[in-house]
PDB file of N, CA and C in Angstrom:
ATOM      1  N   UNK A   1       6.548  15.352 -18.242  1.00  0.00           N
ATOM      2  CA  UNK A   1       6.292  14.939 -16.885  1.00  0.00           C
ATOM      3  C   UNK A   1       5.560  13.605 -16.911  1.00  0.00           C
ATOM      4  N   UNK A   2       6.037  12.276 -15.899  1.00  0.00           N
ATOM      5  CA  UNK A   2       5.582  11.239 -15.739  1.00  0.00           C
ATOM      6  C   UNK A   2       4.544  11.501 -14.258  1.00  0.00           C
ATOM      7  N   UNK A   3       3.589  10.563 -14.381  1.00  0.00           N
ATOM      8  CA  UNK A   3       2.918  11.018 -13.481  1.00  0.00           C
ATOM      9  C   UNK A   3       2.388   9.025 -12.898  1.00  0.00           C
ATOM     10  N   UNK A   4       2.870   8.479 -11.553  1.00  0.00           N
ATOM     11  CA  UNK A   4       2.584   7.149 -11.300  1.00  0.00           C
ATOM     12  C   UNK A   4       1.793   7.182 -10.441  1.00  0.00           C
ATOM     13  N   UNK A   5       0.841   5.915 -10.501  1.00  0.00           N
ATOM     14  CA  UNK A   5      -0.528   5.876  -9.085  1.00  0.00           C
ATOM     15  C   UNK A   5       0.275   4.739  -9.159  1.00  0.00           C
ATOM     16  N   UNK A   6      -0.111   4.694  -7.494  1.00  0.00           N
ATOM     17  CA  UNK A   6       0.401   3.424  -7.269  1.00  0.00           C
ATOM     18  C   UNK A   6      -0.920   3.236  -5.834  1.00  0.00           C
ATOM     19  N   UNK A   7      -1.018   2.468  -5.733  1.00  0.00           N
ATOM     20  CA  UNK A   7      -2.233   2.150  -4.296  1.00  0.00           C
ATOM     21  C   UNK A   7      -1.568   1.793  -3.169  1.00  0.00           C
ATOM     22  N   UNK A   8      -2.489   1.791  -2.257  1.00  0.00           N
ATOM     23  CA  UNK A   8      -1.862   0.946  -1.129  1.00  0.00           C
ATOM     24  C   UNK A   8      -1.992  -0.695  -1.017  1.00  0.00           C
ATOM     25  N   UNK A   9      -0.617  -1.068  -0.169  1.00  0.00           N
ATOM     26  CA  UNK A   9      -0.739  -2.221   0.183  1.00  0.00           C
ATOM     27  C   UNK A   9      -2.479  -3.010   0.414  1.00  0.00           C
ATOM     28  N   UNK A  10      -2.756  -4.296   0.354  1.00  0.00           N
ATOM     29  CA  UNK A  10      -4.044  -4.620   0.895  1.00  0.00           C
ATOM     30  C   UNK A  10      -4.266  -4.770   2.739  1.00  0.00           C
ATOM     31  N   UNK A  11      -5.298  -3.969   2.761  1.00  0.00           N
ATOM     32  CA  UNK A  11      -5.554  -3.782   4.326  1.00  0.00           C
ATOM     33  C   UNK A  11      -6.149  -4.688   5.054  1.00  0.00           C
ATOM     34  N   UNK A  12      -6.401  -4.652   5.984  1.00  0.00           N
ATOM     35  CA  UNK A  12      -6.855  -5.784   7.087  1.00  0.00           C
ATOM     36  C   UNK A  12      -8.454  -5.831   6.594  1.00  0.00           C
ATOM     37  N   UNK A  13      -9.063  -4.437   6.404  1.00  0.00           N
ATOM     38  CA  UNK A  13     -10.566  -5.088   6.043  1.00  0.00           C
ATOM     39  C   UNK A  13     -10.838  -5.703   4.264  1.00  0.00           C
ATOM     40  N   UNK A  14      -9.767  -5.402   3.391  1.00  0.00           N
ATOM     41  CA  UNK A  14      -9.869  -5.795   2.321  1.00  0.00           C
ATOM     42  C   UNK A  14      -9.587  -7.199   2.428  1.00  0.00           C
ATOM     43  N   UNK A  15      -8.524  -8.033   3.356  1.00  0.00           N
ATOM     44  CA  UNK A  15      -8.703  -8.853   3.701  1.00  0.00           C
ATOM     45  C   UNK A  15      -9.665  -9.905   4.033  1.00  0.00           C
ATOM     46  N   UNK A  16     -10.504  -9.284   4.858  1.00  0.00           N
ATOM     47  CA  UNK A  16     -11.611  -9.796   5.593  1.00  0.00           C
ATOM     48  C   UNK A  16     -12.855  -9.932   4.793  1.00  0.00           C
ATOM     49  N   UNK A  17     -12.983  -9.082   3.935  1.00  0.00           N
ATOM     50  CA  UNK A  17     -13.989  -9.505   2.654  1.00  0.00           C
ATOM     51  C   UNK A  17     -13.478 -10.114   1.981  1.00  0.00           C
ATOM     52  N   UNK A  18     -12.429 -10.038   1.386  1.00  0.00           N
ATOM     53  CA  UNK A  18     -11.834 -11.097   0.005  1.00  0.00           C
ATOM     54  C   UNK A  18     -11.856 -12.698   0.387  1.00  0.00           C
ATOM     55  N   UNK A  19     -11.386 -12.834   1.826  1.00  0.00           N
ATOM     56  CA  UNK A  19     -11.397 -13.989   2.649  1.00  0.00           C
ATOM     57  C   UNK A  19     -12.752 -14.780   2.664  1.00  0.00           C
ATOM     58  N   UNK A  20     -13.292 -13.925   3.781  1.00  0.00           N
ATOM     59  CA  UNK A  20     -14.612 -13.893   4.438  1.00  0.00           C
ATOM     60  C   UNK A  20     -15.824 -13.698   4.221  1.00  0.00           C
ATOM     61  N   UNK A  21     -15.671 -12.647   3.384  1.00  0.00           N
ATOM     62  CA  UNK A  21     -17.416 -11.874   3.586  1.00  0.00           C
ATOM     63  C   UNK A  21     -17.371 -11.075   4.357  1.00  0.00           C
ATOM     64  N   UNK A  22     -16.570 -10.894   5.396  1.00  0.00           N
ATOM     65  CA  UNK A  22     -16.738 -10.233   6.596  1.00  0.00           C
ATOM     66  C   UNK A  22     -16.714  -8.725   7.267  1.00  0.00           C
ATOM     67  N   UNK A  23     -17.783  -8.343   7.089  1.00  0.00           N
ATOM     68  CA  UNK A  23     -18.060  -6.355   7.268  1.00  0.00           C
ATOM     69  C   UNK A  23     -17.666  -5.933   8.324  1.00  0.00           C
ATOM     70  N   UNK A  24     -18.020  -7.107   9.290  1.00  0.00           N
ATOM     71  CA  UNK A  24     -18.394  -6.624  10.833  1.00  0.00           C
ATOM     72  C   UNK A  24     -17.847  -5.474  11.099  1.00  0.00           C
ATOM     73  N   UNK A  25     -15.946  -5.899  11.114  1.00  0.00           N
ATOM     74  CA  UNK A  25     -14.819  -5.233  11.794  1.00  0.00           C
ATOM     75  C   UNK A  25     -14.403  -4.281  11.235  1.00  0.00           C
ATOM     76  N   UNK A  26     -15.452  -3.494  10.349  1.00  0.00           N
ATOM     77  CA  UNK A  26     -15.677  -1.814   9.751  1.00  0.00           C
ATOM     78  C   UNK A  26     -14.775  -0.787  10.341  1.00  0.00           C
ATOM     79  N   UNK A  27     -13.731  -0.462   9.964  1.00  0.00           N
ATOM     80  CA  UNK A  27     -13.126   0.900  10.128  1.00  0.00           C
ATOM     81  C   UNK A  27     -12.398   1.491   9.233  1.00  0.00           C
ATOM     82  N   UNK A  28     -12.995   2.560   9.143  1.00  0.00           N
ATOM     83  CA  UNK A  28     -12.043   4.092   8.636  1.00  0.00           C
ATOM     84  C   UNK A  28     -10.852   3.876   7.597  1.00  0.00           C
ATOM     85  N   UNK A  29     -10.306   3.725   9.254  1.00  0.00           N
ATOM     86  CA  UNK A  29      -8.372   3.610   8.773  1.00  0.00           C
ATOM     87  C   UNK A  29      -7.734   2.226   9.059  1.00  0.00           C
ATOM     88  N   UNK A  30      -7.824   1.269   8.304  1.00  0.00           N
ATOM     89  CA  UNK A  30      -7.758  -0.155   8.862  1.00  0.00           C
ATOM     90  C   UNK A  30      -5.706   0.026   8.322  1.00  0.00           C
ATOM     91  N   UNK A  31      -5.071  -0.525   8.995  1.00  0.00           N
ATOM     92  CA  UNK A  31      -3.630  -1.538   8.738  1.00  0.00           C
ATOM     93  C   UNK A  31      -3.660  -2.232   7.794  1.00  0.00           C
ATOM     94  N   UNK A  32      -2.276  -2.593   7.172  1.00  0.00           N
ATOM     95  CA  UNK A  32      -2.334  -3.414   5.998  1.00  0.00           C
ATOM     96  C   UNK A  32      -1.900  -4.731   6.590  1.00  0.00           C
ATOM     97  N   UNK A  33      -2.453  -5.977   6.096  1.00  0.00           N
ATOM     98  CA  UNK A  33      -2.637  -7.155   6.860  1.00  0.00           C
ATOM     99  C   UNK A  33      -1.376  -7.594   6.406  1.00  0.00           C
ATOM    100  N   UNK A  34      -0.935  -8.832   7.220  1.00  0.00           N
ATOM    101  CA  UNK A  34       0.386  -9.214   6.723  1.00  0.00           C
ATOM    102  C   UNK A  34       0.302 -10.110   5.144  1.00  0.00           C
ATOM    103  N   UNK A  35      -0.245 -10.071   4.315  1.00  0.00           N
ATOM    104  CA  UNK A  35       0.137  -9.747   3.062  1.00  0.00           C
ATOM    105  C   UNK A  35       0.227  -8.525   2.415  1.00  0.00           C
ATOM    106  N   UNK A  36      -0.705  -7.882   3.054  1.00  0.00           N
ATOM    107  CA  UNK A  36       0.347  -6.413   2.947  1.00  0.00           C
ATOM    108  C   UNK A  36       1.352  -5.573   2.848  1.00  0.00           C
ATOM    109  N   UNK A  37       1.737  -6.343   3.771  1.00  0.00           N
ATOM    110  CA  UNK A  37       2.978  -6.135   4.329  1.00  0.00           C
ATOM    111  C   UNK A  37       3.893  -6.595   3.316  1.00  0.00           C
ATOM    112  N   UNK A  38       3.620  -7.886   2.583  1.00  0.00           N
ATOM    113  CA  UNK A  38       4.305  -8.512   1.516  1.00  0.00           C
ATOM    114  C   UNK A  38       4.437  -7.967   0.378  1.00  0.00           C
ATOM    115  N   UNK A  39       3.637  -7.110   0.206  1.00  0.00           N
ATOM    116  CA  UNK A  39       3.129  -6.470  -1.046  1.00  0.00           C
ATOM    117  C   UNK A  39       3.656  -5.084  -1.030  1.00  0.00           C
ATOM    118  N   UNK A  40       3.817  -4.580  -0.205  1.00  0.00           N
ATOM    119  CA  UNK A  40       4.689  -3.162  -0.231  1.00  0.00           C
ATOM    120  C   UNK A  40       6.258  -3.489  -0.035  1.00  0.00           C
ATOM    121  N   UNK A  41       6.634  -4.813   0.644  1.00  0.00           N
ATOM    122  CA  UNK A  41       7.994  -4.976   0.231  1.00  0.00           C
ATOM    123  C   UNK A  41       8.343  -5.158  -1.056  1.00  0.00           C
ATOM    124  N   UNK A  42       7.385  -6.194  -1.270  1.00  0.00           N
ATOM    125  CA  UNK A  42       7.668  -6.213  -2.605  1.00  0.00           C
ATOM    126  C   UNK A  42       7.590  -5.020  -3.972  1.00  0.00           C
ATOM    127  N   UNK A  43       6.815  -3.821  -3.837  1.00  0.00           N
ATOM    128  CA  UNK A  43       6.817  -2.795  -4.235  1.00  0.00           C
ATOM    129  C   UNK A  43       8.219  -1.786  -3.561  1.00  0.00           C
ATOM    130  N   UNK A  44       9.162  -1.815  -2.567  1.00  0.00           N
ATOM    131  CA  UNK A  44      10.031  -1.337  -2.353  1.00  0.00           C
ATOM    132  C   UNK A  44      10.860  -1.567  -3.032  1.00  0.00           C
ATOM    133  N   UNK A  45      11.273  -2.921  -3.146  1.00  0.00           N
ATOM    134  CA  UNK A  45      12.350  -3.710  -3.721  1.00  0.00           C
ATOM    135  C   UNK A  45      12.272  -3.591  -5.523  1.00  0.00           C
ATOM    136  N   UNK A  46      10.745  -3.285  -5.902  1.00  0.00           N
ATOM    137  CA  UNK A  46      10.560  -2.988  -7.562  1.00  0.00           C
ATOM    138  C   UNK A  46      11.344  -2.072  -7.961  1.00  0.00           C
ATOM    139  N   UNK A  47      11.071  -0.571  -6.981  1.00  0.00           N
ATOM    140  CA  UNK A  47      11.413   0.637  -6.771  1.00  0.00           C
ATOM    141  C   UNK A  47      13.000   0.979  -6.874  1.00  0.00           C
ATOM    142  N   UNK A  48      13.250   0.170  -5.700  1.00  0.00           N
ATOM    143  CA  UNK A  48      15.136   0.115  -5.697  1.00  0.00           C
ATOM    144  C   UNK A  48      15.785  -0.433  -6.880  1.00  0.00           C
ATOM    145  N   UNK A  49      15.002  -1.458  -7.389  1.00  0.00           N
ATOM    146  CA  UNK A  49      15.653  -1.661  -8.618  1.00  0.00           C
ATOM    147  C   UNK A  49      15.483  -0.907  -9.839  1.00  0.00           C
ATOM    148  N   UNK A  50      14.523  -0.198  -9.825  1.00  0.00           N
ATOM    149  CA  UNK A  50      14.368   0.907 -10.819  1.00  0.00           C
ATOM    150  C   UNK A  50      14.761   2.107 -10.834  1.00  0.00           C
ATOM    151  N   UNK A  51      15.672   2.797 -10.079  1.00  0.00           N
ATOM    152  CA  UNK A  51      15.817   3.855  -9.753  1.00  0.00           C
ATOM    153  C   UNK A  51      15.642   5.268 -10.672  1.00  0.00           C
ATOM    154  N   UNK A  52      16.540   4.368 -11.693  1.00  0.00           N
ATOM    155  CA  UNK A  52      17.034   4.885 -13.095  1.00  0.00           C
ATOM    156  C   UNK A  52      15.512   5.749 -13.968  1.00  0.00           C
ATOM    157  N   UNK A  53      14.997   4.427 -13.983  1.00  0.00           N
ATOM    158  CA  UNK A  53      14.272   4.583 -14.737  1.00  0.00           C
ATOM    159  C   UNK A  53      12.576   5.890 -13.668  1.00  0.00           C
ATOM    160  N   UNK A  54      12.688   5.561 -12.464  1.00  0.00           N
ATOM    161  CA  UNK A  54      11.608   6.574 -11.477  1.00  0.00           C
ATOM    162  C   UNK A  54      12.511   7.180 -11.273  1.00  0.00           C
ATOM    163  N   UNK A  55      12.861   7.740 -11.123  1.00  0.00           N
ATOM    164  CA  UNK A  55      13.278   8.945 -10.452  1.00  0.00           C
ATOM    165  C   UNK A  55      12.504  10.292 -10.303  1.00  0.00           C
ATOM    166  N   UNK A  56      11.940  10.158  -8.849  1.00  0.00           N
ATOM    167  CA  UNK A  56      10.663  10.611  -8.528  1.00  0.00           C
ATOM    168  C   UNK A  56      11.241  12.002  -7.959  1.00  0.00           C
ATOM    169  N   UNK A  57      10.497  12.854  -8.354  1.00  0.00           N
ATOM    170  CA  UNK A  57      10.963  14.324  -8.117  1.00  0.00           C
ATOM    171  C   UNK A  57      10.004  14.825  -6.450  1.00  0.00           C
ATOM    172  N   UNK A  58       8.471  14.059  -6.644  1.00  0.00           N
ATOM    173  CA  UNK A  58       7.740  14.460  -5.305  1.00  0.00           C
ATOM    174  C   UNK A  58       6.847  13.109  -5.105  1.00  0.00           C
ATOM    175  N   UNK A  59       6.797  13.091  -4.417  1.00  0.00           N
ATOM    176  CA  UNK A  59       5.537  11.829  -3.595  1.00  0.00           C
ATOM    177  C   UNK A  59       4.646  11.801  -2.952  1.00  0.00           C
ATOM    178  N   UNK A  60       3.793  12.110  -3.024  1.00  0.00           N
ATOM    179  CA  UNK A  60       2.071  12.470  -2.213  1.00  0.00           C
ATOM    180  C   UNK A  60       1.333  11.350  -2.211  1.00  0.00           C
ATOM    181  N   UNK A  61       1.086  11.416  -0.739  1.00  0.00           N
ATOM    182  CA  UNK A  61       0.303  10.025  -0.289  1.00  0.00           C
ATOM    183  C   UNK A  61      -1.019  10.980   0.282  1.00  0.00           C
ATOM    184  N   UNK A  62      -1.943  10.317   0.811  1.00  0.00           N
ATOM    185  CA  UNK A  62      -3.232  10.110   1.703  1.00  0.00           C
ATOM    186  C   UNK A  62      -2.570  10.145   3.415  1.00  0.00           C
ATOM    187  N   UNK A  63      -3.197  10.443   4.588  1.00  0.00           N
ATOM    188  CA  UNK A  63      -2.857  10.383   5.422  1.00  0.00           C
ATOM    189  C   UNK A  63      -3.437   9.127   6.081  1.00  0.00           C
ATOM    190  N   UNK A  64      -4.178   8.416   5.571  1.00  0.00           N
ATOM    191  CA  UNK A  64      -4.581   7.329   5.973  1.00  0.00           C
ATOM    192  C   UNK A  64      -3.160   5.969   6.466  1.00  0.00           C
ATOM    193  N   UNK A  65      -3.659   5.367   7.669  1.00  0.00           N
ATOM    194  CA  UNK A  65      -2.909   4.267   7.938  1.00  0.00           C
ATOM    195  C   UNK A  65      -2.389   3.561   6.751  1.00  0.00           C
ATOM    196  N   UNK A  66      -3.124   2.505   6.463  1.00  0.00           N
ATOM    197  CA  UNK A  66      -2.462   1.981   4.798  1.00  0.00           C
ATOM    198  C   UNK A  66      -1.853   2.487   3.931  1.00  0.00           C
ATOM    199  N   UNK A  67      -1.780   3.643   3.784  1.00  0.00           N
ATOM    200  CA  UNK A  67      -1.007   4.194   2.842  1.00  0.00           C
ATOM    201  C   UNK A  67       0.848   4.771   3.762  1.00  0.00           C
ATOM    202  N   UNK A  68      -0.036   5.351   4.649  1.00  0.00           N
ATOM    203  CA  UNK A  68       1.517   5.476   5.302  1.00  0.00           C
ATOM    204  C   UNK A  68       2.364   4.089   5.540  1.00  0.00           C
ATOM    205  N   UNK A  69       2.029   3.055   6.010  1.00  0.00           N
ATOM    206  CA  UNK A  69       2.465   1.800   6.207  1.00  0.00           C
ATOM    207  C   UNK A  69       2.855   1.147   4.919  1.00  0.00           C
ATOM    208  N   UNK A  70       2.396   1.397   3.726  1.00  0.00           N
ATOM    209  CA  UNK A  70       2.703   1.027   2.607  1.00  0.00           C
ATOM    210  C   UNK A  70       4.065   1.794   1.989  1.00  0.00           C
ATOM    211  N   UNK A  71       3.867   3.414   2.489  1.00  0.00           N
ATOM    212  CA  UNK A  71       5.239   3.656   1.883  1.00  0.00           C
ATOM    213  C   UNK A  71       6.845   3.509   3.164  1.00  0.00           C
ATOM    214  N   UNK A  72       6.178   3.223   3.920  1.00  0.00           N
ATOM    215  CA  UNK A  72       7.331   3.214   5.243  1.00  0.00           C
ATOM    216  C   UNK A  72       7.586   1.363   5.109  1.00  0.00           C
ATOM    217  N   UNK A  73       7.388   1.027   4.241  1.00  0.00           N
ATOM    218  CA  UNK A  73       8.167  -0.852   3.960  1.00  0.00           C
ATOM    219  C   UNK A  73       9.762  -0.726   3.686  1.00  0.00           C
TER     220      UNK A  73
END
């Protein structure tokens, strides 16, 4: 048995610190910012081309925003 972590896309507040510094806009369940967005396509498109080689029997995510948005690219 293979077993893959994979994370989520980067979110709007990981953003905002990596950028910024910026705490303020603190939440929970933040969205993945539009490089995010870039970054789970680009993890789709890894995927499709690998099929062969993943061939994933189950997939368990987090119920958190970012993560759902990361696998729905």
């Amino acid at each position: 048995m293979q077993i893959i972590f994979i994370r989520h896309a980067e979110s709007v507040k990981g953003e905002q610190l990596f950028l910024h510094g910026d705490n303020r806009k603190y939440t929970l369940d933040p969205s993945i910012s539009e490089f995010g967005k870039k970054q789970a396509g680009a993890l789709a498109d890894f995927l499709a081309g690998h099929r062969k080689e993943y061939n994933f029997e189950r997939i368990l995510i987090s119920p958190t925003m970012r993560t759902l948005q990361t696998v729905q690219a």
